[in-house]
Protein backbone atom coordinates (compact mmCIF):
# COMPACT_ATOMS: atom_id res chain seq x y z
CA UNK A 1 -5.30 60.08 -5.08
CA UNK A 2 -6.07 57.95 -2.20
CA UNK A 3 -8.29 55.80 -4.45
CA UNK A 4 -5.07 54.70 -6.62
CA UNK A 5 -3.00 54.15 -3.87
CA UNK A 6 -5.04 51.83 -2.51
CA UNK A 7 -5.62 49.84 -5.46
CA UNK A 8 -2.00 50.10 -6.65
CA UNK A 9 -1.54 48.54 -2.54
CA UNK A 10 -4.25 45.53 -3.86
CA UNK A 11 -7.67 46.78 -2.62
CA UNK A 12 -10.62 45.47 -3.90
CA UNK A 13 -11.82 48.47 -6.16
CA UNK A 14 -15.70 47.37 -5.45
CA UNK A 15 -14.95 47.94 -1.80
CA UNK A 16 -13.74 51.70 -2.70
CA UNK A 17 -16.57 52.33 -4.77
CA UNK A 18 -19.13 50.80 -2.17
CA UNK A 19 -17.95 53.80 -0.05
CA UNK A 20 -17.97 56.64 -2.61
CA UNK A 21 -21.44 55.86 -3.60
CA UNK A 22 -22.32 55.58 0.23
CA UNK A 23 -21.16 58.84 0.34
CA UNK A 24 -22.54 60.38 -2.61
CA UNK A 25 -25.87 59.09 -1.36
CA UNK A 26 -25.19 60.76 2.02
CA UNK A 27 -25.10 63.94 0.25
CA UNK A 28 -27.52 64.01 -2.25
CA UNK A 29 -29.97 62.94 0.51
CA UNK A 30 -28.98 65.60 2.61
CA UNK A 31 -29.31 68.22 0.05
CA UNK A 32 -32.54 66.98 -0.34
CA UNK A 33 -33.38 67.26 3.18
CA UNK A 34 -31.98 70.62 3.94
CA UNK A 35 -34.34 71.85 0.64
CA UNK A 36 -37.94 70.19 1.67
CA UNK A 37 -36.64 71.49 5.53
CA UNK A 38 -36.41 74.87 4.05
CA UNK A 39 -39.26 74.70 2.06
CA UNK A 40 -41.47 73.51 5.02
CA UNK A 41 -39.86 76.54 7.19
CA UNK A 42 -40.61 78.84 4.11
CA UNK A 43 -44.13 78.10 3.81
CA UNK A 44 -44.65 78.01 7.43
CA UNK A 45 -46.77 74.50 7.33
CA UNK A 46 -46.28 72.93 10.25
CA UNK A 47 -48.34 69.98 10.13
CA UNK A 48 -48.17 67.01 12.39
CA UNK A 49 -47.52 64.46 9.10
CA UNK A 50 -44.69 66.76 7.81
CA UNK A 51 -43.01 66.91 10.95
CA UNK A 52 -43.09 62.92 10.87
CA UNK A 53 -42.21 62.69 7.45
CA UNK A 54 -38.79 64.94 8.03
CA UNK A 55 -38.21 62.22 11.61
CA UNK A 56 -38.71 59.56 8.95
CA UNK A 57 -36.38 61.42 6.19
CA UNK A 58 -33.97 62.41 8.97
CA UNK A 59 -33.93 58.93 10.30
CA UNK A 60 -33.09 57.29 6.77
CA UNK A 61 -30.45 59.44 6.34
CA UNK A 62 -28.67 58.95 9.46
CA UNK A 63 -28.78 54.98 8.70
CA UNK A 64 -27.26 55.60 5.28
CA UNK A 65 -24.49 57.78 7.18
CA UNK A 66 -23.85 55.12 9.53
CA UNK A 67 -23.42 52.85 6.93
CA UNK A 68 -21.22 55.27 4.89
CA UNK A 69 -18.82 55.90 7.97
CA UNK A 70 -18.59 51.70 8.68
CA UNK A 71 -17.84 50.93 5.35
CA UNK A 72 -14.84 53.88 5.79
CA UNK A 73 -13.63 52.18 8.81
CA UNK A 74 -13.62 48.72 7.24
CA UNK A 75 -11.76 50.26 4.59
CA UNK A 76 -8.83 51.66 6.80
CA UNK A 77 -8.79 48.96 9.63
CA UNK A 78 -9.69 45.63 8.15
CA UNK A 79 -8.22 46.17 4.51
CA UNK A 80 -5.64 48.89 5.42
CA UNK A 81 -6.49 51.69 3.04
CA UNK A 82 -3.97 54.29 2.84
CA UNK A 83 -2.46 53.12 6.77
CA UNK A 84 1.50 53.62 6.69
């Protein structure tokens, strides 16, 4: 709903969907995450190279977050999306 409004209001639609795939990235890459995290803690390996490997996953997936949330905040305060 908020997606038509804010092209009916002249929004540049690539804009919107530059967020929503941000954010479906966001979650399919914390999904993915929160299952080789469970699998690690399920198989009790502990190793030094995992544990850098989830920093590294952990650390990619806050950047695409970050990115997610800027592009939101660009969408409401620089374009206008949905303010009254």
């Amino acid at each position: 709903m908020a997606l038509d409004i804010a092209i009916d209001h002249g929004v540049p639609e690539v804009r919107l969907e530059d967020h929503e795939e941000l954010g479906e990235t966001t979650a399919w890459l914390l999904l993915g995450l929160a299952v080789v995290q469970g699998w690690f803690y399920a198989t009790e390996n502990r190793a030094k190279v995992i544990n850098l490997l989830m920093t590294l996953g952990s650390t990619a997936v806050l950047g695409v977050l970050l990115a997610t949330a800027y592009h939101g905040g660009e969408l409401v305060y620089k374009l206008g999306v949905n303010v009254g």
